[in-house]
Protein backbone atom coordinates (compact mmCIF):
# COMPACT_ATOMS: atom_id res chain seq x y z
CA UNK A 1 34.63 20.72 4.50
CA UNK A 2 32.76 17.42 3.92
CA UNK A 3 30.90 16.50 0.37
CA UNK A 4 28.50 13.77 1.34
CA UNK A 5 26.61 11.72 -1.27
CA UNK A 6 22.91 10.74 0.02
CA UNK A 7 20.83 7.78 -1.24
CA UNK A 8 16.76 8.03 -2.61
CA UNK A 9 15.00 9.60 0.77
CA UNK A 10 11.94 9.66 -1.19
CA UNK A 11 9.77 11.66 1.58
CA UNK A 12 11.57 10.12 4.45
CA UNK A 13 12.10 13.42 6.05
CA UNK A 14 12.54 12.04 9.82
CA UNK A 15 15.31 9.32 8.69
CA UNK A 16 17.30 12.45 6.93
CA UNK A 17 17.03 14.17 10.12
CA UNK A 18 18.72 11.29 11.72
CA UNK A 19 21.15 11.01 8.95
CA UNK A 20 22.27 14.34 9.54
CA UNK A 21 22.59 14.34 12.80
CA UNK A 22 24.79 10.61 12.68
CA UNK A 23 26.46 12.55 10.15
CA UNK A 24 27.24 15.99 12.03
CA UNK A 25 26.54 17.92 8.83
CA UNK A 26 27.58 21.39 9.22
CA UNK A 27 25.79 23.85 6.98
CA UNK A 28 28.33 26.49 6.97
CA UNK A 29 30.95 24.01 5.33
CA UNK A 30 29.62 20.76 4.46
CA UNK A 31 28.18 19.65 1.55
CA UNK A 32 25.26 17.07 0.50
CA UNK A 33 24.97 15.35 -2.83
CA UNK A 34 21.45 13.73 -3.46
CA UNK A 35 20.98 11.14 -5.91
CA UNK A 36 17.27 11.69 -6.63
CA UNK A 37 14.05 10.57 -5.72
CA UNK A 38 13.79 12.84 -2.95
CA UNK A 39 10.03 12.73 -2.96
CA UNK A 40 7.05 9.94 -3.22
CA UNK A 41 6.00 6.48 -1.45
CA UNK A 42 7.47 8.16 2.07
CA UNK A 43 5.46 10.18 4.17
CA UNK A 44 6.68 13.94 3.96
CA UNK A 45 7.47 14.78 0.75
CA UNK A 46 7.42 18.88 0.96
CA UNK A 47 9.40 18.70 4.35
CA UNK A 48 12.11 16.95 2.34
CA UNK A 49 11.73 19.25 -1.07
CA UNK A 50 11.61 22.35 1.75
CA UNK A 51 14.98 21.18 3.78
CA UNK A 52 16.59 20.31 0.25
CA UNK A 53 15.62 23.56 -0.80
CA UNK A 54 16.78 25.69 2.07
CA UNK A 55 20.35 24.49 2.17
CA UNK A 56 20.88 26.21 -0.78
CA UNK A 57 24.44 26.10 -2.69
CA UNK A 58 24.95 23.82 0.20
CA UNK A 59 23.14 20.85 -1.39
CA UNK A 60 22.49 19.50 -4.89
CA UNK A 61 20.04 16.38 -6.27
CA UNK A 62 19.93 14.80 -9.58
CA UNK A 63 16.32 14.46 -10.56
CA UNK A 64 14.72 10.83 -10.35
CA UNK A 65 12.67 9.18 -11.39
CA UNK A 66 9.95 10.11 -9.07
CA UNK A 67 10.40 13.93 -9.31
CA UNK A 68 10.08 13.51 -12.96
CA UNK A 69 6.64 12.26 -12.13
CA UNK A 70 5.95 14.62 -9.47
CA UNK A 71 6.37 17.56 -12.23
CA UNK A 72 4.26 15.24 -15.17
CA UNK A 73 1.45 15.39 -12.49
CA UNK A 74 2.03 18.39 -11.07
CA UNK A 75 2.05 20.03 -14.96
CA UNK A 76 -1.27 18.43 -15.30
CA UNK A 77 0.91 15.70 -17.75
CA UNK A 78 -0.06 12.70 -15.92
CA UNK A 79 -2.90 11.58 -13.67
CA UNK A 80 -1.70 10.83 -10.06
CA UNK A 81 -1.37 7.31 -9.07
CA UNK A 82 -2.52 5.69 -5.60
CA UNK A 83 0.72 4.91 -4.34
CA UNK A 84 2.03 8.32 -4.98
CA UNK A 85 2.26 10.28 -1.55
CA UNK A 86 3.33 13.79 -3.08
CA UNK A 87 -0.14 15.50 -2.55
CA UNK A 88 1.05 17.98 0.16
CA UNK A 89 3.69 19.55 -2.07
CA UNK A 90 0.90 19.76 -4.86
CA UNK A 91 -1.69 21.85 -2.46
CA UNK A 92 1.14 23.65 -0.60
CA UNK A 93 1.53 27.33 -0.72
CA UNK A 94 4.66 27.32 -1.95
CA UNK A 95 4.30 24.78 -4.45
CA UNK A 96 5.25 26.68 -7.76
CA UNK A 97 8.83 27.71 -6.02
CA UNK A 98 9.49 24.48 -4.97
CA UNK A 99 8.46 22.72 -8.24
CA UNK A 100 10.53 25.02 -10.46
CA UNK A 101 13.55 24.50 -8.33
CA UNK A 102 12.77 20.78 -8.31
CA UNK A 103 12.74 21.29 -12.37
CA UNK A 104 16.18 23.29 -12.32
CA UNK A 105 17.75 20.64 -10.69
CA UNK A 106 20.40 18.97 -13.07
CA UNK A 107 20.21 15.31 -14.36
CA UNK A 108 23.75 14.56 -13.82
CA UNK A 109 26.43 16.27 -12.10
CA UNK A 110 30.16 15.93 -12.13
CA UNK A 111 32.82 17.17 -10.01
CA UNK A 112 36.00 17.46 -11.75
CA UNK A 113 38.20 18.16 -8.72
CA UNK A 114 36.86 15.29 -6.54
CA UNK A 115 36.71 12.97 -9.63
CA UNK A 116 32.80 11.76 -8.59
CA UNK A 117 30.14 11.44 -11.20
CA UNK A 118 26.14 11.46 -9.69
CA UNK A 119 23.47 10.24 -11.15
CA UNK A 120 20.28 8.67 -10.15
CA UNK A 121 19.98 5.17 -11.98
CA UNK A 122 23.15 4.70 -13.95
CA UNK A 123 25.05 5.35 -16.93
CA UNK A 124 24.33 3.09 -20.51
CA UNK A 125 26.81 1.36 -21.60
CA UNK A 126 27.20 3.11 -24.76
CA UNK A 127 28.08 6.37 -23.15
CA UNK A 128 31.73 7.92 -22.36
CA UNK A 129 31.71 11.03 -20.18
CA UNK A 130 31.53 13.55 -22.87
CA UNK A 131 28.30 11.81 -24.45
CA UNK A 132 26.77 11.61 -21.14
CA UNK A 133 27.79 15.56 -20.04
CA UNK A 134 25.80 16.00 -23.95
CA UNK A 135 22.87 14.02 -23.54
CA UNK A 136 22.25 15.77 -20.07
CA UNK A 137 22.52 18.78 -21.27
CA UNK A 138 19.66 18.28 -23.60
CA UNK A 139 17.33 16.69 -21.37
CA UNK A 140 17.70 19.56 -18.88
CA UNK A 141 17.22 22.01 -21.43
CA UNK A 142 14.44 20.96 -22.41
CA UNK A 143 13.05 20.53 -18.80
CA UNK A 144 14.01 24.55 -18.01
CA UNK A 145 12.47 25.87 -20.94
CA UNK A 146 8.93 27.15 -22.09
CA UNK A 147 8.44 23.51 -23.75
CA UNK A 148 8.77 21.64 -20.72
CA UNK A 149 5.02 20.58 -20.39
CA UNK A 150 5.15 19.60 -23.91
CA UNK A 151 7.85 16.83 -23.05
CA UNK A 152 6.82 15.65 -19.84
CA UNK A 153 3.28 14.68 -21.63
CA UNK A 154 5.04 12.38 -23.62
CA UNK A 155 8.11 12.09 -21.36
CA UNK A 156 6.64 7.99 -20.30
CA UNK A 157 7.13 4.95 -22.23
CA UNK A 158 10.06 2.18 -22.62
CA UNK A 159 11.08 2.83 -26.23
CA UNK A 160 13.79 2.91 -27.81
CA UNK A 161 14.91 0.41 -25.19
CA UNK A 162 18.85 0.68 -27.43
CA UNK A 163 20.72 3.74 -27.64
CA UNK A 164 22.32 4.90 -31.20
CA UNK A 165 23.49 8.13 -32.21
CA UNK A 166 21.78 8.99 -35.05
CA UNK A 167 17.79 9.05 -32.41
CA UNK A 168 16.52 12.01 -32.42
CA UNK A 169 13.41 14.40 -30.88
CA UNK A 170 11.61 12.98 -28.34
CA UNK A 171 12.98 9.25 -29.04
CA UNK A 172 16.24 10.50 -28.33
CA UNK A 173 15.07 12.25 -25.05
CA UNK A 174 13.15 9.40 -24.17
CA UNK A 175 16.04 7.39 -24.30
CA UNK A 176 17.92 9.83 -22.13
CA UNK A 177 15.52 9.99 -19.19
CA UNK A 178 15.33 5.99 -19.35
CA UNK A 179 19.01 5.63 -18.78
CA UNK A 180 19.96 8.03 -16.00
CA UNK A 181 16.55 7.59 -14.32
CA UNK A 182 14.71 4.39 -14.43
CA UNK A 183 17.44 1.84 -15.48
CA UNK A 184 19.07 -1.34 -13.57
CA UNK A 185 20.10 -3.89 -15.97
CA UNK A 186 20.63 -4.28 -19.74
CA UNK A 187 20.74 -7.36 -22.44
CA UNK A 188 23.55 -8.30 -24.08
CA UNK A 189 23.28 -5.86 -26.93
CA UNK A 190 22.71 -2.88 -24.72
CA UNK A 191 19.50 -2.44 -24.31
CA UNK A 192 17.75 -1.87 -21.65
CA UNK A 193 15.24 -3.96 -19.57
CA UNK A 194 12.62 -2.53 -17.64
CA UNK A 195 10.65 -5.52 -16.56
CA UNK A 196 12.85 -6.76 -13.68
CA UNK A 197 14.27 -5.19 -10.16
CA UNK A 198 15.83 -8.05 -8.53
CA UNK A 199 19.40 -7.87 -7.10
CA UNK A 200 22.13 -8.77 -9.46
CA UNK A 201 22.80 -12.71 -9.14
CA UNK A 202 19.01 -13.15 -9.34
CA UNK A 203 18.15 -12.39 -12.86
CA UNK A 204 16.83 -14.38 -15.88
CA UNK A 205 19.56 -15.62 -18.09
CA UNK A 206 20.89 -12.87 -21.10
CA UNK A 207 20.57 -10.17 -18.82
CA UNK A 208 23.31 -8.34 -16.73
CA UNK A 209 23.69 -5.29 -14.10
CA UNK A 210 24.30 -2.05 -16.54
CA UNK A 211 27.94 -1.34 -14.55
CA UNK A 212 29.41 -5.22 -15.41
CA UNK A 213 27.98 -4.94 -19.01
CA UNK A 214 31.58 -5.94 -21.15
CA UNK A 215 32.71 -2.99 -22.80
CA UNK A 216 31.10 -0.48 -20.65
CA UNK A 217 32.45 3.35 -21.86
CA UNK A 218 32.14 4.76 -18.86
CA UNK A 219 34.06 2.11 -16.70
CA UNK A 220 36.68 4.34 -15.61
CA UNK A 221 34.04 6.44 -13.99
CA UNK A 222 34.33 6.79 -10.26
CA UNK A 223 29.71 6.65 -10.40
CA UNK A 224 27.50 7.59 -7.34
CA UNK A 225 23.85 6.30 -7.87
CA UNK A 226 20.86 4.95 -6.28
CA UNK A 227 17.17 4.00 -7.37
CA UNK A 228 17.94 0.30 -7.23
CA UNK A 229 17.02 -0.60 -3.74
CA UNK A 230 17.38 -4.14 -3.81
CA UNK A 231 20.68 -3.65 -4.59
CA UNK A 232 21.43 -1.90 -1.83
CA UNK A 233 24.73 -0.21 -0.70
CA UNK A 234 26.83 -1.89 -3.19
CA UNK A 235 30.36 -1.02 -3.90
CA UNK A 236 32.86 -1.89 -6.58
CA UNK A 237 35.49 -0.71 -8.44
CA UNK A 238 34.23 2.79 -9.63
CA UNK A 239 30.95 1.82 -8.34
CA UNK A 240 28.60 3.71 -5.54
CA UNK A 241 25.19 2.36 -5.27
CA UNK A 242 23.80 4.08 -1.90
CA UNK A 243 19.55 3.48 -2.65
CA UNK A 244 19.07 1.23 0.36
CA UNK A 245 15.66 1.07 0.65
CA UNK A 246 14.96 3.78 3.02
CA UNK A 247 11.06 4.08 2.30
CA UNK A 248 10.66 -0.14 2.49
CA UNK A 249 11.80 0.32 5.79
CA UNK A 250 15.49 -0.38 5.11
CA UNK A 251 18.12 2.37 6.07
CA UNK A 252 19.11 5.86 4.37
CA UNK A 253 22.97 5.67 3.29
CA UNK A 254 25.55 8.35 2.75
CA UNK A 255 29.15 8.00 1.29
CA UNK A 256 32.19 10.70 2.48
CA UNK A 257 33.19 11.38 -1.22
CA UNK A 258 36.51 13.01 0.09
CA UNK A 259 37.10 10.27 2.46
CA UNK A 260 34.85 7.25 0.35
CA UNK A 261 35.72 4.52 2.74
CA UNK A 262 33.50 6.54 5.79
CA UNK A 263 29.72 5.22 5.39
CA UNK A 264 27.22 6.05 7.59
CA UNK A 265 23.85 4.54 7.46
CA UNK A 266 20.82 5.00 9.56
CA UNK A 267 17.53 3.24 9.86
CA UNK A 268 14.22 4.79 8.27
């Protein structure tokens, strides 16, 4: 039994295929790990959400970014956008299944026994592994219960751009959906910037990758991630970054997370 972790495939259905195949994913033993974005800027969206969906206990995604914004639209919470390519799950029959088990999907997910941590952008700098378990369990509540359209109206914005304990209500959750969704690298007091997506080395002074921020409470984390395509497949010390770039016409990465040194990466 295998436990592969898979990087954004946002609607690249064809380039999972592959993946699979290069992979020789077995269904009746193996095990896929997604780290969000499965849908939006590729070109088949529901057959991704539908194959996802299928494999049952079998496969698992952390929401991104991008689903987040498939539900805001598809709740009627946001207006869609011209780059956003998610209009045949939206007028599909089976729509309202697959959007509620898009919406049950958890935020963050660890795995105890194989000592692996998955998230879509990252984790702040501010948060051990008990804070971030906490934080996630809000955020999801919130998104599974008979409020949900209520936050995802007002889900969108960049503030408070600095955790602290004491936020609260939707600041609080704001906060949360910015850090494990949308962020990539932080000043030197923590906060986070939204405003550039550049690979680390290339930045404007005062501002550093969220995993090499000094201090970093969650740095003995072994982290799977991906949403940051120009970083790429990037690996350090607790560190697996597997977004790369799949929908820009890059490749679609997956990490063995019993055996992390086996990579297999196919083109998109």
């Amino acid at each position: 039994m295998a436990v592969y972790a898979i990087g954004d495939v946002q609607g690249c259905y064809d380039g999972l295929q592959r993946l699979l195949e290069a992979l020789r994913f077995d269904p009746a033993g193996d095990s896929l790990w997604f780290c969000g974005d499965l849908v939006n800027r590729g070109p088949q969206s529901l057959a991704v959400l539908r194959l996802v969906r299928s494999l049952g206990d079998n496969a698992l995604s952390v929401l991104g970014n991008h689903d987040l914004t498939l539900l805001a639209v598809a709740a009627g919470c946001r207006q869609a956008r011209r780059k956003d390519t998610f209009q045949d799950i939206l007028q599909a029959p089976d729509r309202d299944p697959l959007l509620d088990w898009l919406r049950a999907c958890p935020v963050l997910h660890h795995d105890e026994s194989l000592g692996f941590t998955l998230v879509h952008a990252g984790l702040p700098p501010q948060w051990d592994l008990d804070l971030a378990l906490s934080c996630a369990a809000e955020l999801q509540a919130v998104l599974r219960g008979p409020v949900h359209r209520d936050f995802l109206a007002r889900m969108f914005g960049n503030e408070p751009r600095r955790w602290r304990d004491d936020l609260a209500g939707i600041e609080r959750l704001r906060f949360i959906v910015n850090g494990l969704t949308r962020m990539r690298f932080c000043h030197a007091d923590g906060s986070l910037n939204f405003s550039y997506k550049g690979p680390p080395g290339s930045q404007p002074a005062g501002l550093s990758p969220w995993f090499k921020m000094s201090g970093r409470r969650n740095a003995g984390l072994k982290l799977v991630f991906g949403h940051w395509a120009s970083l790429g497949c990037y690996r350090d010390p607790g560190i697996f970054a597997l977004d790369s770039g799949c929908v820009w016409g890059g490749r679609l990465t997956a990490v063995c997370l019993n055996e992390p040194e086996y990579v297999c990466s196919v083109p998109c």
